[in-house]
Structure formats: structure tokens, C-alpha cells
C-alpha atoms as a PDB file:
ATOM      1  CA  UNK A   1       2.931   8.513  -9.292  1.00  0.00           C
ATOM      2  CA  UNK A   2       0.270   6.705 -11.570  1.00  0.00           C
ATOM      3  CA  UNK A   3       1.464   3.115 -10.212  1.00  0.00           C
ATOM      4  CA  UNK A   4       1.067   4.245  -6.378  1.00  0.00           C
ATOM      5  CA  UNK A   5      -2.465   4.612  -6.451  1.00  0.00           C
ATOM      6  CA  UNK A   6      -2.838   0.668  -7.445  1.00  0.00           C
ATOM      7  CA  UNK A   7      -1.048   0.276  -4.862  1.00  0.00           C
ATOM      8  CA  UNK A   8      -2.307   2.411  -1.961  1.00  0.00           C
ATOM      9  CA  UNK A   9      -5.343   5.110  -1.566  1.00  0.00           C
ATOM     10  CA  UNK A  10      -3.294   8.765  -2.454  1.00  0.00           C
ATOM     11  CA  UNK A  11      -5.718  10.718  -0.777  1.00  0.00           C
ATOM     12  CA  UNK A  12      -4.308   9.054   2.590  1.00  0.00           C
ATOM     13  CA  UNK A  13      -0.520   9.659   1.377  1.00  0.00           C
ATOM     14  CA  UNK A  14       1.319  10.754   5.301  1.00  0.00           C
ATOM     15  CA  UNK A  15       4.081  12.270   3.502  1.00  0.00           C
ATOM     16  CA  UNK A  16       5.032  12.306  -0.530  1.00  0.00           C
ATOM     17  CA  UNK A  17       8.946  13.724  -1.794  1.00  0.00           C
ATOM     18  CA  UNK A  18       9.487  13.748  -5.106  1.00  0.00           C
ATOM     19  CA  UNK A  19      13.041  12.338  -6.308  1.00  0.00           C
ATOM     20  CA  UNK A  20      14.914  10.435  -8.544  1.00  0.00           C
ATOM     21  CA  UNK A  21      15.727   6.408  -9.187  1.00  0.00           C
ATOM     22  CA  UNK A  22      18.579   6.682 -11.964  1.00  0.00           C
ATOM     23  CA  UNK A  23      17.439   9.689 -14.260  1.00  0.00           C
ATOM     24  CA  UNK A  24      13.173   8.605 -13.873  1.00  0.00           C
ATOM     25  CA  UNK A  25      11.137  10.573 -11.699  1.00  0.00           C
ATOM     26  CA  UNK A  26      10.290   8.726  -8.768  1.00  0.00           C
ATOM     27  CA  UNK A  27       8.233   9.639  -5.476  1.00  0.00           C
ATOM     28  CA  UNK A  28       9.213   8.723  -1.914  1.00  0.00           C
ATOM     29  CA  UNK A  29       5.442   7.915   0.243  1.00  0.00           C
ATOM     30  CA  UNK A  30       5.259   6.907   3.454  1.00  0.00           C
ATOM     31  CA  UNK A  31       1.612   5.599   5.219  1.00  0.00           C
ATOM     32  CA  UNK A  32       1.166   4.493   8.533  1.00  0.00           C
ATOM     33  CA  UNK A  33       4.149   2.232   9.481  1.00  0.00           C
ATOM     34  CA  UNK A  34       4.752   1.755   5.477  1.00  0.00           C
ATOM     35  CA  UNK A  35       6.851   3.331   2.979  1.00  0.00           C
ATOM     36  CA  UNK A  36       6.794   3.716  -0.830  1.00  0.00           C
ATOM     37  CA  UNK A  37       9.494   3.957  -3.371  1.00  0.00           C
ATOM     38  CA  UNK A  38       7.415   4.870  -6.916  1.00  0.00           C
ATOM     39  CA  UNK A  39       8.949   5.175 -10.346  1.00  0.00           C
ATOM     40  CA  UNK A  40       7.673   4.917 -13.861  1.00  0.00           C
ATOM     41  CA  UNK A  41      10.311   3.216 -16.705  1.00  0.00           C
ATOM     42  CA  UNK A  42       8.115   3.557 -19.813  1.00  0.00           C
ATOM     43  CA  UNK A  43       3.792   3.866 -20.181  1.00  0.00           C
ATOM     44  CA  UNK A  44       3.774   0.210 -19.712  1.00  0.00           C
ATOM     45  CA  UNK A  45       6.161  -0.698 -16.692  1.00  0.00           C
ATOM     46  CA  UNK A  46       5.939   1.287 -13.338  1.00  0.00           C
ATOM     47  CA  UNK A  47       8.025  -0.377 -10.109  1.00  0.00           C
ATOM     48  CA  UNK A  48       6.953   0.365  -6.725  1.00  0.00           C
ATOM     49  CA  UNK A  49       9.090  -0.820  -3.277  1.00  0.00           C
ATOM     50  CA  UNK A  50       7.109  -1.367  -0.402  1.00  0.00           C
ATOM     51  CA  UNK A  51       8.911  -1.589   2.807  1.00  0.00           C
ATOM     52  CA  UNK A  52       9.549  -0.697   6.357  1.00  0.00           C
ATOM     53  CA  UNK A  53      11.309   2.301   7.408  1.00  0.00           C
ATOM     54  CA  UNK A  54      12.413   0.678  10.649  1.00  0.00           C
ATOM     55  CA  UNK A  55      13.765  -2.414   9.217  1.00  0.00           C
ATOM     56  CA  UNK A  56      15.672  -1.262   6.033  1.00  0.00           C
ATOM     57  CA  UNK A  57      17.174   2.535   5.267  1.00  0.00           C
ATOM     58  CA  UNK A  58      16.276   4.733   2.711  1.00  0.00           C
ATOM     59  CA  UNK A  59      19.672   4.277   0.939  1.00  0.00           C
ATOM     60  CA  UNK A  60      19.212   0.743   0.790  1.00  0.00           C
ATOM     61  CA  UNK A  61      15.962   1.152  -1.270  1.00  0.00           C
ATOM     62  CA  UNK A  62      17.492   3.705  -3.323  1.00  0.00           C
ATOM     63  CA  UNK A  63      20.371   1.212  -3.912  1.00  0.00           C
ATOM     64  CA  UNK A  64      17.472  -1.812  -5.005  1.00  0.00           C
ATOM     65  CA  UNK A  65      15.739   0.485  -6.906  1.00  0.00           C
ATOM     66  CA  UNK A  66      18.777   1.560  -9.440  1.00  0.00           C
ATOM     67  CA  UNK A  67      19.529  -2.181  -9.912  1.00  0.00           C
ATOM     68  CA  UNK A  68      16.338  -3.158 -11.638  1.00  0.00           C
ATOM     69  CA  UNK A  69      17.436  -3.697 -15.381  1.00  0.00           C
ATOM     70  CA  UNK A  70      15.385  -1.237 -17.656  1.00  0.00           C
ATOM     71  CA  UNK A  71      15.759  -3.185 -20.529  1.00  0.00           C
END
């Protein structure tokens, strides 16, 4: 959740679900007409997925998501 707040103000976070990208903890945001896709892989490296709910599903983002490389 650390990496999401470079990334966009928290405090104006529409809707935040906490789940899973392979076994990391990950969080699911959505503001305004964007969407967020947040996960941490050590201290140093944190991966965030913007995109648009209306042009892409969720399951494809999941599916992006658990092909980055972790080593």
C-alpha cells in the first residue's frame, strides 16, 4: 500500500480491496475513472498497474500482474 501513495493521494482512494498477486499482499484502488493494482515484492521493489476499468477486466490485470518475474 506504501507504493500507491507515490502514485496517487490515499486520502481520495473511491474504493480500496485488499487481495492477493501470487502469494504478496496486494490492494485493488479505484479513483475517478482510474483503477489501481498495488503490490509490494521486497522493501525495495513495489509494482503498481494503472488502468481503466472500462477498457481492460480485472482478470486481465490480475493475469499481468502474476507474470512480472520476482527475481
Amino acid at each position: 500500500m506504501n507504493a500507491i501513495g507515490l502514485v496517487i493521494d490515499a486520502d481520495q482512494i473511491q474504493k480500496k480491496q485488499e487481495c492477493k498477486v501470487n502469494e504478496y499482499d496486494a490492494c485493488l484502488c479505484a479513483l475517478g475513472d482510474r483503477s489501481y493494482l498495488c503490490w509490494t515484492l521486497s522493501p525495495e521493489l513495489s509494482c503498481v498497474i494503472e488502468y481503466s476499468a472500462e477498457a481492460i477486466s480485472e482478470e486481465s490485470i490480475f493475469r499481468m500482474a502474476e507474470s512480472v518475474p520476482v527475481s
